[in-house]
Protein backbone atom coordinates (compact mmCIF):
# COMPACT_ATOMS: atom_id res chain seq x y z
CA UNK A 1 41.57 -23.84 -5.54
CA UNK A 2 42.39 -20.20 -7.22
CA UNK A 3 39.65 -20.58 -9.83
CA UNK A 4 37.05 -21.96 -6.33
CA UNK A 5 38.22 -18.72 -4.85
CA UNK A 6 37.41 -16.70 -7.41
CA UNK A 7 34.51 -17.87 -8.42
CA UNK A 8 33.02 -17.71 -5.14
CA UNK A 9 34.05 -14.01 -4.83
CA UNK A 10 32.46 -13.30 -8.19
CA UNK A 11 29.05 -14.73 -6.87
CA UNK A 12 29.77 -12.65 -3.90
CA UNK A 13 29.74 -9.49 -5.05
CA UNK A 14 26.62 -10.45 -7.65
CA UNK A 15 24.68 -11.92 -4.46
CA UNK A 16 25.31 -8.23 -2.59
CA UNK A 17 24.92 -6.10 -6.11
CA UNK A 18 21.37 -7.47 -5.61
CA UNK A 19 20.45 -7.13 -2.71
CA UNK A 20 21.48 -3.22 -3.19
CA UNK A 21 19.28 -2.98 -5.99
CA UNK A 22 16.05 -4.49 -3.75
CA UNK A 23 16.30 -2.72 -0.88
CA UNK A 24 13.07 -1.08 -1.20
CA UNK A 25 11.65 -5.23 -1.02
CA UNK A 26 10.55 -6.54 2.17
CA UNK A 27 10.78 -9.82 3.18
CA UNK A 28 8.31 -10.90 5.77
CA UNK A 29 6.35 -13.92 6.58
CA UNK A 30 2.61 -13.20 5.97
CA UNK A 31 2.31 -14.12 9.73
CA UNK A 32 4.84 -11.44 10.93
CA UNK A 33 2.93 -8.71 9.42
CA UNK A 34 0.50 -5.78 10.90
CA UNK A 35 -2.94 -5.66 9.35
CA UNK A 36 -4.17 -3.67 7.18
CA UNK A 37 -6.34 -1.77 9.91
CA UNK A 38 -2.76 -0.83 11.46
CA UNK A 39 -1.68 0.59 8.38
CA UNK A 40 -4.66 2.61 8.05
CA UNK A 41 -4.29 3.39 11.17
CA UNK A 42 -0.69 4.68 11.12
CA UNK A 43 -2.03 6.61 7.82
CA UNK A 44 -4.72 8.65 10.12
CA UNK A 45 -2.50 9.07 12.56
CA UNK A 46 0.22 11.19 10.56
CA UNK A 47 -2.91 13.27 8.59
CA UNK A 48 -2.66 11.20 5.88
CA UNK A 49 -6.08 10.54 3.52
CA UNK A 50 -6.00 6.96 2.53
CA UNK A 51 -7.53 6.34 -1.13
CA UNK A 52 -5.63 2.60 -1.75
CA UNK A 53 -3.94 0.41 0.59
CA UNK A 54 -2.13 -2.60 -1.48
CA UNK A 55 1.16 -4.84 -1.47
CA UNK A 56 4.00 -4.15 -3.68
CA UNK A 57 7.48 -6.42 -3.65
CA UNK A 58 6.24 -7.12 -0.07
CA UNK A 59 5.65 -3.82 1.27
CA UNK A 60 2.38 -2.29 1.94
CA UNK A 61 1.85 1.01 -0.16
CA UNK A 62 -0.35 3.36 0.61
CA UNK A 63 -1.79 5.72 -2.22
CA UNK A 64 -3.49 8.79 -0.78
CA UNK A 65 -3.45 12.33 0.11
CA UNK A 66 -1.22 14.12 2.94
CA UNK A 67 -2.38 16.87 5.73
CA UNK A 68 -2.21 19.66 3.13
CA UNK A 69 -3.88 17.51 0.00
CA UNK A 70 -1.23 16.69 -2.12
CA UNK A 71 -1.15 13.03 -3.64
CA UNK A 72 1.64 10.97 -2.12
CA UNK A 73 2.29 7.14 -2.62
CA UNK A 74 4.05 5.87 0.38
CA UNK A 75 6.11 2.45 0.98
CA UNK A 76 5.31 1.10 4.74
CA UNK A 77 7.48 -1.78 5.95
CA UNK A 78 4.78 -4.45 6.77
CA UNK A 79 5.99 -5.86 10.40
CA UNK A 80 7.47 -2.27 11.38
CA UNK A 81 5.20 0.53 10.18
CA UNK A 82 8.05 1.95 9.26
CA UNK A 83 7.92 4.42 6.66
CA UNK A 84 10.58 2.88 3.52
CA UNK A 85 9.61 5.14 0.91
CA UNK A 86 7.71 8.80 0.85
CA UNK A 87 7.06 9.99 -2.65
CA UNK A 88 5.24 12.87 -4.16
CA UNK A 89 3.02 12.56 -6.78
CA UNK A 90 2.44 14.80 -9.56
CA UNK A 91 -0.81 15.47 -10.04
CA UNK A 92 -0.56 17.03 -14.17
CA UNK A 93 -1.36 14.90 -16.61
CA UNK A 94 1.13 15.97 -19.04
């Protein structure tokens, strides 16, 4: 019964390690999710220039340009909108 314990509180703590580690993933059913208009959409409405809209570990990600032209790569949760991720991209190529 010690060992059962144990064992289960190893697989535990693994089980929640990962789920730490992918908390950038989003897990939606296809049918939950906004279109890609929406996204767009949301994208306009913050000043953002959209170059790419794709899917990455179940998020949408939106590659583009912000209000003052910089290059910024952004992680959108797909059922929300909401903004996961905001990241700034360097534009050397060094």
């Amino acid at each position: 019964m010690k060992k059962t314990l144990t064992m289960l509180a190893v697989f535990a703590t693994l089980s929640a390690g990962a789920a730490i580690a992918d908390d950038d993933d989003c897990f939606v059913p296809m049918a939950d999710w906004q279109p890609r208009e929406a996204v767009a959409q949301m994208a306009l409405d913050n000043g953002w220039t959209v170059r790419r809209i794709k899917i990455d570990d179940g998020c949408y990600e939106i590659d583009g340009r912000d209000a003052q032209g910089r290059r910024i790569e952004v992680t959108v949760h797909p059922q929300t909108l909401n903004v996961i991720e905001f990241e700034y991209e360097d534009d050397d190529d060094d």
